[in-house]
Protein backbone atom coordinates (compact mmCIF):
# COMPACT_ATOMS: atom_id res chain seq x y z
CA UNK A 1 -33.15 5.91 9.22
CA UNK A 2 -29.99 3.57 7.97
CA UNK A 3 -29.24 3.19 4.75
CA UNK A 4 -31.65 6.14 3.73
CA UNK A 5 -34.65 3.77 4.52
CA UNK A 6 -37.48 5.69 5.06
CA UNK A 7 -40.86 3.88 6.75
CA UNK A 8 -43.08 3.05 3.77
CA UNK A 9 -39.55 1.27 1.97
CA UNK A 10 -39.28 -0.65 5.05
CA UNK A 11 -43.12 -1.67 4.81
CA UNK A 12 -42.61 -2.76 1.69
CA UNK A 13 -39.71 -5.30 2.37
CA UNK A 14 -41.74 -6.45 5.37
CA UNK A 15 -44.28 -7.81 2.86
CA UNK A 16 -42.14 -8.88 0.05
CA UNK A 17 -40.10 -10.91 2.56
CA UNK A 18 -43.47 -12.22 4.21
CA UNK A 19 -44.65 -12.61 0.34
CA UNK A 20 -41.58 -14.75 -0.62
CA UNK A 21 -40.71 -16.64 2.36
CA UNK A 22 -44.29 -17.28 3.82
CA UNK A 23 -45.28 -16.45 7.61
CA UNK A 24 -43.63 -19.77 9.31
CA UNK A 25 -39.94 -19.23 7.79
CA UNK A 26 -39.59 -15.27 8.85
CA UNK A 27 -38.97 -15.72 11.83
CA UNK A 28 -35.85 -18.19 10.82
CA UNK A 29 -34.70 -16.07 8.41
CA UNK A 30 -35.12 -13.08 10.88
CA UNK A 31 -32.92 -15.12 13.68
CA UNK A 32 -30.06 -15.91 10.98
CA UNK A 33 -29.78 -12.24 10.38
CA UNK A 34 -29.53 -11.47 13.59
CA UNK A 35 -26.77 -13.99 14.35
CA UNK A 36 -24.95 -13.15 11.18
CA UNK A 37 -25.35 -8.98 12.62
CA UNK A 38 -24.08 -10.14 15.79
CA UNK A 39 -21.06 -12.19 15.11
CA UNK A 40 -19.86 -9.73 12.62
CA UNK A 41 -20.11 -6.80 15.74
CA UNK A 42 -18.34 -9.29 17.53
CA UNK A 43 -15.08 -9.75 15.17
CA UNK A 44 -15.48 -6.23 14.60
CA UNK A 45 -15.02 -5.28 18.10
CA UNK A 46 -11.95 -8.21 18.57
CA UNK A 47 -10.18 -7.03 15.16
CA UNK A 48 -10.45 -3.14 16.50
CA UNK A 49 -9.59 -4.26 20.06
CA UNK A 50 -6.35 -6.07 18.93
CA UNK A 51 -5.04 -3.28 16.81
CA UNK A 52 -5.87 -0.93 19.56
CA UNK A 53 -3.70 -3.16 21.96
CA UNK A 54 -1.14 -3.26 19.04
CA UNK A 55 -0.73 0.45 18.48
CA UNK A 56 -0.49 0.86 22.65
CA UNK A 57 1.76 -1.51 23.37
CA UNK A 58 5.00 -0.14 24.50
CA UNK A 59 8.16 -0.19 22.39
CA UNK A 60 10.79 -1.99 23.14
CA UNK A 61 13.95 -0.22 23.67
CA UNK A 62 17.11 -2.05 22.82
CA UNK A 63 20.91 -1.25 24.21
CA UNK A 64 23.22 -2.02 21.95
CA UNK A 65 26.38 -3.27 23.47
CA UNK A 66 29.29 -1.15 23.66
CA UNK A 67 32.04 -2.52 20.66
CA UNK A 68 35.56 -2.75 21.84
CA UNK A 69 37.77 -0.51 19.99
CA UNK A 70 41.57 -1.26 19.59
CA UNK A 71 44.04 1.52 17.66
CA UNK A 72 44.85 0.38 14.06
CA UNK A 73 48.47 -0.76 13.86
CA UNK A 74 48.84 1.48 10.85
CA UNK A 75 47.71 4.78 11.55
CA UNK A 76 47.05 4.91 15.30
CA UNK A 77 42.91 5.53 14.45
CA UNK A 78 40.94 3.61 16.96
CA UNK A 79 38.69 0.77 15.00
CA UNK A 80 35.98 -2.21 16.17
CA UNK A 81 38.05 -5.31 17.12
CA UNK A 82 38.02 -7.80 14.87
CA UNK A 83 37.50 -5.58 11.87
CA UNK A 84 40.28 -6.94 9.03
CA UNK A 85 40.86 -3.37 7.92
CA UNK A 86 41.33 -0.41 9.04
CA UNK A 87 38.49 2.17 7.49
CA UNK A 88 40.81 4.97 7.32
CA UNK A 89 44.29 3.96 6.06
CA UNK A 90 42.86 0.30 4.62
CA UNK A 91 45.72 -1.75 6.30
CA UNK A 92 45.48 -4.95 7.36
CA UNK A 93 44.76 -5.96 10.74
């Protein structure tokens, strides 16, 4: 049984609620649960669905652009263009 509920303990609820509530609002109060069991299945099942769709969705793969190079007018190295110094020799560009 859930919960560890054996028979008898469920008997026993069955007549406290029915004790507590009276006959003619059990049957509301047994509908609300069962709404309140059903829309938290449901939002259960979207949430698990929508990281499932998440974690399968396929990455995205991005090309980086090639960077022109251009030779540093110092010490010949070739550098990015439009870098202001050269990363080897530190001359100006």
């Amino acid at each position: 049984m859930p919960f560890g509920l054996q028979p008898t303990h469920l008997v026993i609820i069955a007549v406290a609620a029915l004790i507590i509530f009276g006959p003619s609002r059990l049957p509301e109060i047994g509908r609300a649960v069962g709404k309140t069991l059903k829309e938290f299945q449901s939002a259960t099942r979207e949430a698990t669905q929508g990281f499932t769709d998440e974690v399968q969705k396929p990455v995205e793969v991005r090309k980086e652009e090639p960077v022109a190079q251009v030779a540093c007018k110092s010490c010949n190295k070739f550098i990015n263009a439009g870098m202001k110094f050269c990363p080897e020799c530190g001359a100006a560009q």
